[in-house]
Structures are given as structure tokens and as C-alpha cells.
PDB file of N, CA and C in Angstrom:
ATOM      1  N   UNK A   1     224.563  52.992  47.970  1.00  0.00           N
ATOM      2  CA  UNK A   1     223.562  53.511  47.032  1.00  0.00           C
ATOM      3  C   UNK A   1     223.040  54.874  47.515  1.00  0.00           C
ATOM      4  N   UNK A   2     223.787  55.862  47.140  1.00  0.00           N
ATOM      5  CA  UNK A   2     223.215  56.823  47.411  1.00  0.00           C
ATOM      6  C   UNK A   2     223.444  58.154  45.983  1.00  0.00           C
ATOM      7  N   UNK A   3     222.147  57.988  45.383  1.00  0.00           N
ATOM      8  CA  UNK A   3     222.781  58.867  44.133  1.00  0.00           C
ATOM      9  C   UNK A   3     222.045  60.206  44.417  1.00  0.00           C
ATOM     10  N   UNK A   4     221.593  60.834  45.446  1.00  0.00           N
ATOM     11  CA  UNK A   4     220.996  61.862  45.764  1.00  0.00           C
ATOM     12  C   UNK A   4     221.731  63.044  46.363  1.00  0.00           C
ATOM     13  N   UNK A   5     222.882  62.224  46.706  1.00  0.00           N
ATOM     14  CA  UNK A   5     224.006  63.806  47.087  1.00  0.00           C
ATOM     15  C   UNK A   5     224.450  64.598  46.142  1.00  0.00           C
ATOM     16  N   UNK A   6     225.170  63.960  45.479  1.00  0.00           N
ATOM     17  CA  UNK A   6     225.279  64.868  44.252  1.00  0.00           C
ATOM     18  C   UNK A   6     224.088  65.882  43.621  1.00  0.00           C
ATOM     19  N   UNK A   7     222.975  65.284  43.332  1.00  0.00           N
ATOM     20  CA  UNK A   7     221.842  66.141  43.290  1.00  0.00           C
ATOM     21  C   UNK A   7     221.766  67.460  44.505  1.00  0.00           C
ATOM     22  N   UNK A   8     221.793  67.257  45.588  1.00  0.00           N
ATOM     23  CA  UNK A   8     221.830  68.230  46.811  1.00  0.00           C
ATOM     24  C   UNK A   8     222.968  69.331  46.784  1.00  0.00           C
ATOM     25  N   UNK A   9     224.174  68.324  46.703  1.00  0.00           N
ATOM     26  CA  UNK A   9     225.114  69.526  46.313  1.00  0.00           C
ATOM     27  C   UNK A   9     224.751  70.328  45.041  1.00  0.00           C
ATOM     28  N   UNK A  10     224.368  69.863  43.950  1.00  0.00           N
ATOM     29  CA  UNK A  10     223.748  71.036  42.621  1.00  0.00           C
ATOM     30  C   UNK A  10     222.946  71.816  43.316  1.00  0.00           C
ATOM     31  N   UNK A  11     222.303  71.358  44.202  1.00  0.00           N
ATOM     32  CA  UNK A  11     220.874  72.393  44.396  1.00  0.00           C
ATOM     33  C   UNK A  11     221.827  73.603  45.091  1.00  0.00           C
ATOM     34  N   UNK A  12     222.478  72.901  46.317  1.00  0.00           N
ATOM     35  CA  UNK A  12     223.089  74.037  47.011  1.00  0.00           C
ATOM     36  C   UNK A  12     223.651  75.254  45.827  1.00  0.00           C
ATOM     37  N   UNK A  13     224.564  74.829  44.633  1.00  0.00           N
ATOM     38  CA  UNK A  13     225.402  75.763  43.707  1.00  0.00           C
ATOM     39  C   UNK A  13     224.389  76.116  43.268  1.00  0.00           C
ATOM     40  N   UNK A  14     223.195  75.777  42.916  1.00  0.00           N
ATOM     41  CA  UNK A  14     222.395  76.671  42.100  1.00  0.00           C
ATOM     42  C   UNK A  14     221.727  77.767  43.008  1.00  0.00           C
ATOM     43  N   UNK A  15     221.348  76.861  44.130  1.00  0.00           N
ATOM     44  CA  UNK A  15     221.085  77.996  45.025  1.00  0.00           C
ATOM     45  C   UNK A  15     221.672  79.225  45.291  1.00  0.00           C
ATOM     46  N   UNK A  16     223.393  79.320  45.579  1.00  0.00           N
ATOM     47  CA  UNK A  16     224.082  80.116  45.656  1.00  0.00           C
ATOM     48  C   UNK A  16     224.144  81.095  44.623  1.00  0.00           C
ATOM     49  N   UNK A  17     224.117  80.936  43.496  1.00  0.00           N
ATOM     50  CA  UNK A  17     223.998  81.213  42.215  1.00  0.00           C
ATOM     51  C   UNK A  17     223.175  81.774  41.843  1.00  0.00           C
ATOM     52  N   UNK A  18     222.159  81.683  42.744  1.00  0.00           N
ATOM     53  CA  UNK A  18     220.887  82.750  42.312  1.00  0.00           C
ATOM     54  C   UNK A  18     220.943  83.917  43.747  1.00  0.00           C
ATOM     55  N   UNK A  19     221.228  83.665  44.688  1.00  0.00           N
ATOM     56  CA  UNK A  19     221.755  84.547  45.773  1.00  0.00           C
ATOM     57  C   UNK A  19     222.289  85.229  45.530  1.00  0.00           C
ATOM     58  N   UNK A  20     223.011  85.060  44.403  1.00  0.00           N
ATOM     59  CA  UNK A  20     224.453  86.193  44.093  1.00  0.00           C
ATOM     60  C   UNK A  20     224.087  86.854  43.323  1.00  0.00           C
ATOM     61  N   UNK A  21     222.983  86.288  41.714  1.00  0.00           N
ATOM     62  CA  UNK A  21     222.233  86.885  40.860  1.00  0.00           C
ATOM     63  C   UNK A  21     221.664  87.877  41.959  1.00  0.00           C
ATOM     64  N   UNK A  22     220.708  87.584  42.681  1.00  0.00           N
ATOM     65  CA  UNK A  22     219.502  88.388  43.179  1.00  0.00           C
ATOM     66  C   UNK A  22     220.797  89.443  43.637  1.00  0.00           C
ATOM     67  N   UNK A  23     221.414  89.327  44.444  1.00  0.00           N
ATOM     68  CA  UNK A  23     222.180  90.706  44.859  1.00  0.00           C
ATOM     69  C   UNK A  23     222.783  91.546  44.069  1.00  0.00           C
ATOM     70  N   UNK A  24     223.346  90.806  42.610  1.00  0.00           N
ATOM     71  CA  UNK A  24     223.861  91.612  41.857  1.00  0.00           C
ATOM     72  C   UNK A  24     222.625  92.636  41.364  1.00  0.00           C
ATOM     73  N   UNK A  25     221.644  91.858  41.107  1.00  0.00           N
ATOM     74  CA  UNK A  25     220.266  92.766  40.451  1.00  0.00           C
ATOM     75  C   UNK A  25     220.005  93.908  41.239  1.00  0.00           C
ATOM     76  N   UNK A  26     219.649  93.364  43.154  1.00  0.00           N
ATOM     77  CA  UNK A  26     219.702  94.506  44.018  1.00  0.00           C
ATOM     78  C   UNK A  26     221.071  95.511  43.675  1.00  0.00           C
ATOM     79  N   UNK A  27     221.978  95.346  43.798  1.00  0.00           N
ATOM     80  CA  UNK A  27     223.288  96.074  43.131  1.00  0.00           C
ATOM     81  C   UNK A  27     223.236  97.062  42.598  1.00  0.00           C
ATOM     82  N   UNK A  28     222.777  96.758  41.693  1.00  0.00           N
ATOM     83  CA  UNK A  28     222.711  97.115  39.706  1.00  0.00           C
ATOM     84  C   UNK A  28     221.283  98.144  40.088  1.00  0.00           C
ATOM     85  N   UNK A  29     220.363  97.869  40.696  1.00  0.00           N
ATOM     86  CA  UNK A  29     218.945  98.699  40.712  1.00  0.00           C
ATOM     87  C   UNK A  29     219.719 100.096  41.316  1.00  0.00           C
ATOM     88  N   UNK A  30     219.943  99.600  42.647  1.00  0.00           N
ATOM     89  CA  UNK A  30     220.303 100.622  43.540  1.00  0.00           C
ATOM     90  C   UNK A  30     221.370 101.893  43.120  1.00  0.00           C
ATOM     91  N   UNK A  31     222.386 101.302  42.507  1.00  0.00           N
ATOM     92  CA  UNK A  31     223.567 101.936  41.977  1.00  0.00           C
ATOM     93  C   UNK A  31     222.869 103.196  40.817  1.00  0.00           C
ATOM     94  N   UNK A  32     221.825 102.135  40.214  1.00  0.00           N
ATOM     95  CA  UNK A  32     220.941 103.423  38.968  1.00  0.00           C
ATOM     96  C   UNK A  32     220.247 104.087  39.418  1.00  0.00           C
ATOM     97  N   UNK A  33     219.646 104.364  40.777  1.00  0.00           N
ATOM     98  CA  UNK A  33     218.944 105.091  41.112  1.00  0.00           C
ATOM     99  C   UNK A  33     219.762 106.018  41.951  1.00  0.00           C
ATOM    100  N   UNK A  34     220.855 105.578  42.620  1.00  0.00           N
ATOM    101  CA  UNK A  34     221.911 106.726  42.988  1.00  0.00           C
ATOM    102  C   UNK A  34     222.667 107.710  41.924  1.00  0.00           C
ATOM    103  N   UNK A  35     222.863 107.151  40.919  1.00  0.00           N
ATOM    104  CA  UNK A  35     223.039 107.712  39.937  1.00  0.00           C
ATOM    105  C   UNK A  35     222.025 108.282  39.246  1.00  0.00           C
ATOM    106  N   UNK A  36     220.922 108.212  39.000  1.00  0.00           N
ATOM    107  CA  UNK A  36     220.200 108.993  38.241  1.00  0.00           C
ATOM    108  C   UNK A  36     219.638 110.170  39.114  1.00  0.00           C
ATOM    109  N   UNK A  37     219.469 110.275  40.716  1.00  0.00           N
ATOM    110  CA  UNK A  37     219.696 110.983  41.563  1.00  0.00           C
ATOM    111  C   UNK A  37     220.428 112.079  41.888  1.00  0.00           C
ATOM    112  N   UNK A  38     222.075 111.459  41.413  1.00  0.00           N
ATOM    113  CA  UNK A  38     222.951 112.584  41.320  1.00  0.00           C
ATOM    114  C   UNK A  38     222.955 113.273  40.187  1.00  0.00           C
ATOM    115  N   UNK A  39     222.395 112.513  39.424  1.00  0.00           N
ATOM    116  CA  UNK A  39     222.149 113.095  38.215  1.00  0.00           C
ATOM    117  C   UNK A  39     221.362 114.265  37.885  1.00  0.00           C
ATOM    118  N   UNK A  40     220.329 114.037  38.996  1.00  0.00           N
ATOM    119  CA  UNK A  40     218.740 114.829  38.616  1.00  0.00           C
ATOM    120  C   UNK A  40     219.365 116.123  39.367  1.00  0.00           C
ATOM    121  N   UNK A  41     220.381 115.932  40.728  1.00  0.00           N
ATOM    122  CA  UNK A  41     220.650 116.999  41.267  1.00  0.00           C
ATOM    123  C   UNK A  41     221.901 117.725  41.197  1.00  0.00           C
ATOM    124  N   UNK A  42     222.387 117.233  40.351  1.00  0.00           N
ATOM    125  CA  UNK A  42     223.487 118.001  40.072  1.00  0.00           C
ATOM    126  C   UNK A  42     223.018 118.844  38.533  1.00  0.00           C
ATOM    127  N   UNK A  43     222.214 118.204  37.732  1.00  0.00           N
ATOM    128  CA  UNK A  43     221.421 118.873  36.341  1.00  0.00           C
ATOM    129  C   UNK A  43     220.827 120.075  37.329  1.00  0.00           C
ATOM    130  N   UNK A  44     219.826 119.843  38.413  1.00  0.00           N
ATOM    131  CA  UNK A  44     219.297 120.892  38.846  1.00  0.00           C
ATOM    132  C   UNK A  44     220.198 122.073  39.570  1.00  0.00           C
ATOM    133  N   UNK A  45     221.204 121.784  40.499  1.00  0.00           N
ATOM    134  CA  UNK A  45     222.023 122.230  40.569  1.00  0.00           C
ATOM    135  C   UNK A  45     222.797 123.465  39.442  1.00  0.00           C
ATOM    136  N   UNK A  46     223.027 122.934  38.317  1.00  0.00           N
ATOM    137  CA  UNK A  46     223.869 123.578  37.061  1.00  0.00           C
ATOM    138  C   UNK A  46     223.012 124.856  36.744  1.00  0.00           C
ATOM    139  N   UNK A  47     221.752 124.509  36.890  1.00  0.00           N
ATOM    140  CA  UNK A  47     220.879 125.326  36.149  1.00  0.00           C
ATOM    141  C   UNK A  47     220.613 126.260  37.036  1.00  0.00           C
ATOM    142  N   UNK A  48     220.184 125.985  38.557  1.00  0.00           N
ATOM    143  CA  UNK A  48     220.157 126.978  39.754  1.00  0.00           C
ATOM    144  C   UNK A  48     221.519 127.752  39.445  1.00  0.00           C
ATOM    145  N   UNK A  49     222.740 127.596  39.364  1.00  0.00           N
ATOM    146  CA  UNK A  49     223.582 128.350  39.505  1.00  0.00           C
ATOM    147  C   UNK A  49     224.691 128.588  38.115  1.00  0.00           C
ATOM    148  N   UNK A  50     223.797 128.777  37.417  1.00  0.00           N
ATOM    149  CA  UNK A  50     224.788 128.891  36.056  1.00  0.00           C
ATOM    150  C   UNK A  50     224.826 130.611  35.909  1.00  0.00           C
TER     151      UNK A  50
END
């Protein structure tokens, strides 16, 4: 009688599952702010030297 493992193992996948969410989000933030970065300085860039 043990119907609580199965429950534990879900927790673990959900757990994981949001680990991977949260990093993709960190990901996804970071990537737009490198990009809107290169963005801001390469726009400034164009205009310094056009």
C-alpha cells in the first residue's frame, strides 16, 4: 500500500518543468535586453557616423 509514489514522482516532473519554464523566461528576458542593447547601439552608432 503505497499510493504516494506516484504522487512524488509528479511532483518531481512538475517540478522540473517549472525549472526549465523559469530558465527559459530568464532566457527569453536576457536575450531581449541584449538585443534591444545592440539595438540602441548600433541605431546610435548609424547616426554618429552616417
Amino acid at each position: 500500500m503505497t499510493p504516494h509514489i506516484p504522487n512524488i514522482e509528479l511532483d518531481g516532473m512538475a517540478d522540473a518543468q517549472d525549472r526549465r519554464a523559469r530558465r527559459m523566461e530568464r532566457l527569453l528576458v536576457w536575450a531581449i535586453l541584449i538585443l534591444g542593447c545592440l539595438y540602441f547601439w548600433s541605431a546610435l552608432a548609424a547616426g554618429l557616423f552616417k
